[in-house]
Each structure stands twice: as C-alpha cells, then as structure tokens.
N, C-alpha and C. Protein backbone atom coordinates (compact mmCIF):
# COMPACT_ATOMS: atom_id res chain seq x y z
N UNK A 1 11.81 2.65 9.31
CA UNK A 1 10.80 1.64 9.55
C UNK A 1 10.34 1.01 8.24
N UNK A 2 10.18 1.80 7.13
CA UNK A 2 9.82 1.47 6.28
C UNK A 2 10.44 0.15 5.65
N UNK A 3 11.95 0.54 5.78
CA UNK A 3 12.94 -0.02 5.00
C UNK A 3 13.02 -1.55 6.10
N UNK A 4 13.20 -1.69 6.91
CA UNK A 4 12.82 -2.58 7.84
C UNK A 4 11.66 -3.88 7.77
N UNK A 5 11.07 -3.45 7.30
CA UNK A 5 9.39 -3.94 7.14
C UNK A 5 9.55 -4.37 5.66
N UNK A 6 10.18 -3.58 4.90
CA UNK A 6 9.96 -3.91 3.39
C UNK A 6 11.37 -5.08 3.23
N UNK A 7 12.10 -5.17 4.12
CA UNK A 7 13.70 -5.74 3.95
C UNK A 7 13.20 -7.28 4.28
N UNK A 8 11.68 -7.08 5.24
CA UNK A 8 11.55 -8.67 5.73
C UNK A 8 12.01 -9.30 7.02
N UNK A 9 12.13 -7.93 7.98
CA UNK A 9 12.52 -8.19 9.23
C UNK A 9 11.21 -9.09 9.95
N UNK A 10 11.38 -10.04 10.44
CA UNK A 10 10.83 -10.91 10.98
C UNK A 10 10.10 -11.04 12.12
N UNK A 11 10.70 -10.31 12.82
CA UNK A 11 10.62 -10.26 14.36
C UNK A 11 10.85 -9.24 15.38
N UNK A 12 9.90 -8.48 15.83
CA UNK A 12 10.42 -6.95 16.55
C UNK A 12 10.33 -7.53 18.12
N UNK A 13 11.27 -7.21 18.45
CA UNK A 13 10.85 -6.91 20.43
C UNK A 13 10.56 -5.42 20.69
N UNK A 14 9.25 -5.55 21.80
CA UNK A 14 8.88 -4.52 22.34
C UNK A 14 9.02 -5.08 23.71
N UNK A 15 9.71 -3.44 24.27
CA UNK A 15 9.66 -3.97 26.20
C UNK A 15 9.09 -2.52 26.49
N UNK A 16 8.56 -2.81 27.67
CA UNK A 16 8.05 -1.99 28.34
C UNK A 16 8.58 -1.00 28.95
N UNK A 17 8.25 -0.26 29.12
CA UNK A 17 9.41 0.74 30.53
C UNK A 17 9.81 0.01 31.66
N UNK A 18 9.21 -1.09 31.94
CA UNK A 18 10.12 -2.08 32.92
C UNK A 18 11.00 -3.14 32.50
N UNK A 19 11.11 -3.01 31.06
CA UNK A 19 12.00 -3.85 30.42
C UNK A 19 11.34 -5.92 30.16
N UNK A 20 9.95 -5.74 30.55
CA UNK A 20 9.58 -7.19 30.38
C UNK A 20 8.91 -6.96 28.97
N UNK A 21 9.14 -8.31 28.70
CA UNK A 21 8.54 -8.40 27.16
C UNK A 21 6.94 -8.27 27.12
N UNK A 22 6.28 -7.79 25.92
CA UNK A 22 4.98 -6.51 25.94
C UNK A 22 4.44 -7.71 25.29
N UNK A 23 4.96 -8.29 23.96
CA UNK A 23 3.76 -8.70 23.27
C UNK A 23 3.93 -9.63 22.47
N UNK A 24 2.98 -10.82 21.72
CA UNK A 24 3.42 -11.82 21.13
C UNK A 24 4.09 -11.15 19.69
N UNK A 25 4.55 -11.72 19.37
CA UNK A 25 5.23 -11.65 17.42
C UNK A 25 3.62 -11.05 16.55
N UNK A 26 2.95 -11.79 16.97
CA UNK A 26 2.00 -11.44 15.91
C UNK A 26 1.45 -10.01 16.26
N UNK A 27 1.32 -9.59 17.64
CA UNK A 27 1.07 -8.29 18.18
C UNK A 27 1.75 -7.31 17.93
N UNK A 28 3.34 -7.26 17.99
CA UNK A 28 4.11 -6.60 17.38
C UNK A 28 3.83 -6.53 15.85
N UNK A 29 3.57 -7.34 15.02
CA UNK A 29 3.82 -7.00 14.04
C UNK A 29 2.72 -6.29 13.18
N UNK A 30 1.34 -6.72 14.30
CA UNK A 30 0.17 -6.01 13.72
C UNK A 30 0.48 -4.28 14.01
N UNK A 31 1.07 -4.18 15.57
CA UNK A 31 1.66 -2.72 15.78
C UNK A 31 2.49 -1.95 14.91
N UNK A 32 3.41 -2.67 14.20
CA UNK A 32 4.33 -2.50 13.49
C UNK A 32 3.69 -1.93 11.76
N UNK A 33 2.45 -2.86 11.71
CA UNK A 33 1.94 -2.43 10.64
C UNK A 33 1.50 -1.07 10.46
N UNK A 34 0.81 -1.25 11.77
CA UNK A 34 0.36 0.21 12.03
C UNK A 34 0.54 1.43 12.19
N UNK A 35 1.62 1.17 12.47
CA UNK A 35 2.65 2.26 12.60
C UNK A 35 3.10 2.92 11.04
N UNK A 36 3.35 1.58 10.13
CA UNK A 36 3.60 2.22 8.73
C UNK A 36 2.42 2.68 7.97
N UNK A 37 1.17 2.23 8.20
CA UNK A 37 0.31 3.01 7.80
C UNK A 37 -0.38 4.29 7.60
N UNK A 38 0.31 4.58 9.10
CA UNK A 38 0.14 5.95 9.83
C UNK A 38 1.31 6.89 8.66
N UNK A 39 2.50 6.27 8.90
CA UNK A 39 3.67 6.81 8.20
C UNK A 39 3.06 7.15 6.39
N UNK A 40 2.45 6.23 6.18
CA UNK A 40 2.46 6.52 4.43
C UNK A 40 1.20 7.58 4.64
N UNK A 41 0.41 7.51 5.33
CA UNK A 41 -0.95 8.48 5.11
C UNK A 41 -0.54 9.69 5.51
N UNK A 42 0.74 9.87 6.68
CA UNK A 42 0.99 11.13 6.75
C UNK A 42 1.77 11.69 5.33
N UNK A 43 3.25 10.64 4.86
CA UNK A 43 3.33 11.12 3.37
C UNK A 43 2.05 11.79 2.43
N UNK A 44 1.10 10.89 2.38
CA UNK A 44 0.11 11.19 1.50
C UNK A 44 -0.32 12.64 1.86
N UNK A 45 -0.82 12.81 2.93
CA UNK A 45 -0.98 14.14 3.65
C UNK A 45 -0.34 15.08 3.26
N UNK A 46 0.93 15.01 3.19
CA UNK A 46 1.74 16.00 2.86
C UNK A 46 1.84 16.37 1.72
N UNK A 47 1.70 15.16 0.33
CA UNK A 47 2.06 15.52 -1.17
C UNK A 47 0.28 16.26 -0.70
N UNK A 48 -0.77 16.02 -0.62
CA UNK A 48 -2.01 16.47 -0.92
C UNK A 48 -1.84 18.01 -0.79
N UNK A 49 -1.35 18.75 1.01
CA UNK A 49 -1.06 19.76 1.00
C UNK A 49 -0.24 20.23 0.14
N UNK A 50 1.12 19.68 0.32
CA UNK A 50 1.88 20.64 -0.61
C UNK A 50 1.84 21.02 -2.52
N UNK A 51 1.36 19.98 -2.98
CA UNK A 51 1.02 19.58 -4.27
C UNK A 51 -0.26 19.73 -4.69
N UNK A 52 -1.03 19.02 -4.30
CA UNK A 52 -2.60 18.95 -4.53
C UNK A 52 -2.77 17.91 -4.89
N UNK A 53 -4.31 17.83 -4.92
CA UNK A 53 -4.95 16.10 -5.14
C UNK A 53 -4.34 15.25 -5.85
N UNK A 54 -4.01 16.14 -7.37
CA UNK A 54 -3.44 15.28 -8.80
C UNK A 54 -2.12 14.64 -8.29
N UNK A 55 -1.35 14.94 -7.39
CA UNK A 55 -0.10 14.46 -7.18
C UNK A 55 0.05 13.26 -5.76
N UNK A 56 -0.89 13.12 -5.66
CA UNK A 56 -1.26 12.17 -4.56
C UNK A 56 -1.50 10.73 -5.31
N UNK A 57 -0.41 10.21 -5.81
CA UNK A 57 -0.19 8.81 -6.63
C UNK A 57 0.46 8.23 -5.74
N UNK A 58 0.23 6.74 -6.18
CA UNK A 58 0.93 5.66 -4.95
C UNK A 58 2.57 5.36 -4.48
N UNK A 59 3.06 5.87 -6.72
CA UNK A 59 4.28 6.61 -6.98
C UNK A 59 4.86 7.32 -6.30
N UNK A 60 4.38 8.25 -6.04
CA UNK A 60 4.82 9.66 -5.83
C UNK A 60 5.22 9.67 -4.14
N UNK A 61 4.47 8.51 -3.24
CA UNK A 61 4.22 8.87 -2.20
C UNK A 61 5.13 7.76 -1.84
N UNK A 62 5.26 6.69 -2.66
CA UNK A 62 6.75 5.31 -2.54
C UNK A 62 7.84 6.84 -2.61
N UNK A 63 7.76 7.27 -3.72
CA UNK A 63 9.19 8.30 -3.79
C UNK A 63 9.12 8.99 -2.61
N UNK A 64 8.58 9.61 -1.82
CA UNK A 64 8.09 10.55 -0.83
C UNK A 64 9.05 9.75 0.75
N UNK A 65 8.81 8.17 0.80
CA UNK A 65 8.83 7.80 1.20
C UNK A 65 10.14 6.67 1.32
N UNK A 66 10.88 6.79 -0.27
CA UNK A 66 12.05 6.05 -0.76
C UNK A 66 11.55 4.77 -0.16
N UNK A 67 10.68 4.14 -0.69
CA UNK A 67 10.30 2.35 -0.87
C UNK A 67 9.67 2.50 -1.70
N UNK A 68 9.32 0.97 -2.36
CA UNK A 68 8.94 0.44 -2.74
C UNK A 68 7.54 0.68 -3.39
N UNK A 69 6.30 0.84 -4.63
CA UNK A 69 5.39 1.34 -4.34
C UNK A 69 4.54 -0.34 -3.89
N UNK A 70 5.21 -1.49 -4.00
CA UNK A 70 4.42 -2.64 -3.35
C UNK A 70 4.17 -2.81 -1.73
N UNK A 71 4.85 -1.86 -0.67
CA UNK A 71 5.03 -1.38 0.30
C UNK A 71 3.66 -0.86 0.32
N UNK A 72 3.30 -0.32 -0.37
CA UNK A 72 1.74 0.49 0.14
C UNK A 72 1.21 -0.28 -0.44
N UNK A 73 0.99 -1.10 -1.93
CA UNK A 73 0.12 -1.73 -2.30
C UNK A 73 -0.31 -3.06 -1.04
N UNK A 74 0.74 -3.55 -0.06
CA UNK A 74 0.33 -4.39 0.76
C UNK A 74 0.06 -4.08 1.74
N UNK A 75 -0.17 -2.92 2.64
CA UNK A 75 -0.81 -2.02 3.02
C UNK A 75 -2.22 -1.71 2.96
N UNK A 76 -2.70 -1.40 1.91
CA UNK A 76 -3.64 -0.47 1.74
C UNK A 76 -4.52 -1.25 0.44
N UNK A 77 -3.99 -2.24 -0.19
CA UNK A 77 -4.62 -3.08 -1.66
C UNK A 77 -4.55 -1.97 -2.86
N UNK A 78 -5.18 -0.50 -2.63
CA UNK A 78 -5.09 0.00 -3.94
C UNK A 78 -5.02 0.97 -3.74
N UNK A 79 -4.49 2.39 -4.42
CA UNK A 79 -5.04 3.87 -4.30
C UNK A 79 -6.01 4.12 -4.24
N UNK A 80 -7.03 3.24 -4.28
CA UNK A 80 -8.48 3.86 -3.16
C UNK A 80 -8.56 3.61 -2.01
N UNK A 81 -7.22 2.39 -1.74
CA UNK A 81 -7.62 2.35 -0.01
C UNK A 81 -6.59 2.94 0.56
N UNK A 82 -5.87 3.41 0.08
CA UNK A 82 -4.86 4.41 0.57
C UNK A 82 -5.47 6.09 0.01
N UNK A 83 -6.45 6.19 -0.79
CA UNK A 83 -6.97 7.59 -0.62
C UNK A 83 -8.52 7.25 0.44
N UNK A 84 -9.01 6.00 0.62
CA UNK A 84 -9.71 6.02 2.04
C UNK A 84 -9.43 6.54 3.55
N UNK A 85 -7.73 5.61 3.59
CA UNK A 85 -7.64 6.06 4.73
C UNK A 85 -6.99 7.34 4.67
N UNK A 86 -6.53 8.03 3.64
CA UNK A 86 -6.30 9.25 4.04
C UNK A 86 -7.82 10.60 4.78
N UNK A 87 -8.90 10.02 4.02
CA UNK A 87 -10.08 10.43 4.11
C UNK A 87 -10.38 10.69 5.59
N UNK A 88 -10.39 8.94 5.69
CA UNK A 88 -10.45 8.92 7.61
C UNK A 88 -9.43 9.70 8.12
N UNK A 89 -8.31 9.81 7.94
CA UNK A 89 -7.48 10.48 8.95
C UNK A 89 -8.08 12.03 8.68
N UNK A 90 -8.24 12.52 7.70
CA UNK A 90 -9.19 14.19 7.46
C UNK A 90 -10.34 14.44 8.44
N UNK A 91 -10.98 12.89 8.62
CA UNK A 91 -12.14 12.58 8.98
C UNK A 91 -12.05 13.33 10.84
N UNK A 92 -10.99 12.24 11.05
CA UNK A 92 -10.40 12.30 12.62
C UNK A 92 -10.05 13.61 13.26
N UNK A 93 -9.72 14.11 12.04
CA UNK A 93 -8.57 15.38 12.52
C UNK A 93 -9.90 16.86 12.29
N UNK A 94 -10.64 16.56 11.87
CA UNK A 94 -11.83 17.90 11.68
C UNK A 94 -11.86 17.97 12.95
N UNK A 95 -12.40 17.55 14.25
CA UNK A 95 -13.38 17.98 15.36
C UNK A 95 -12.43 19.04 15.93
N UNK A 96 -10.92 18.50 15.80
CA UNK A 96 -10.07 19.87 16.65
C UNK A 96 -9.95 20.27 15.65
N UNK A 97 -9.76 20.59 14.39
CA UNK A 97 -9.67 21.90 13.90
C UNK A 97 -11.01 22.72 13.98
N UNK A 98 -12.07 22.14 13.56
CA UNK A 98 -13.25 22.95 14.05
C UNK A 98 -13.29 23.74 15.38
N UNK A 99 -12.64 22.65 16.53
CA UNK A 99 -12.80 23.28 17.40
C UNK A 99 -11.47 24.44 17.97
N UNK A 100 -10.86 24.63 17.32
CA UNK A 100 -10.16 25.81 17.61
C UNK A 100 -10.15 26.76 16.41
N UNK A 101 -11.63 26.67 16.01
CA UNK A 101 -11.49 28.29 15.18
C UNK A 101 -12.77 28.75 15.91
C-alpha cells in the first residue's frame, strides 16, 4: 500500500460485497489515506516497543516501512504529528488494556 500511494496511483476502486461501486475518488482516497496512517503508526508502535523512544525517528520508521521518509512527512507534517498520533492510538488502546487486568 505504501508503495502504491507513494508511486502516485491515482485512482482506487472499492466495491462492495455486492460488487457495486462504494465511493467517489475523493472517498477512496481519503480511506486510502487512512489506512496508511494506521500502517505507519503501527510501524512506529513497533520500533517504540521493540527499541524504545530514542529510536522512534521518521527515518527509522520510512526504513521500517521501505518508503520514502516524505511518505510520512505528507501524512503526518512532522515527527510531532506522527509522535501525536502515535499518542492517540496509546490513548485508544488503554481502556481494554486496563480493562483486562
């Protein structure tokens, strides 16, 4: 997906489970965004666990990810808004871990 998105693919079709078309271009592609966002914050996620804070660079997580590090910079604008939304996703994910201890 990454590579897709960063290559300049233009245009995604989404169909439904009944096979009719789901959504305009611009809908898809806001989905599409979203989807890679999700993708780099889980990277990020992962260098944080496995590495620790210090290794959670925008670098590290393009390598993590084999693209581009302008791929997240258009994404996210800076390593604070890509260590924001990693925040929020910590944010999201507390209530079930709280709630299963």
């Amino acid at each position: 997906t990454v590579s897709a998105i960063h290559c300049g693919i233009a245009i995604t079709l989404l169909f439904s489970e009944y096979g009719d078309f789901m959504q305009t271009y611009s809908a898809a592609r806001d989905q599409n965004q979203e989807t890679l966002r999700r993708t780099v914050v889980a990277a990020a996620e992962r260098v944080l666990l496995g590495q620790g804070p210090e290794a959670v660079t925008v670098r590290r997580i393009a390598q993590e990810l084999d693209c581009s590090t302008t791929v997240i910079y258009n994404l996210f604008g800076s390593k604070d808004g890509l260590s924001n939304a990693l925040y929020q996703q910590g944010c999201r994910l507390l209530p079930a871990d709280l709630a299963a201890v």
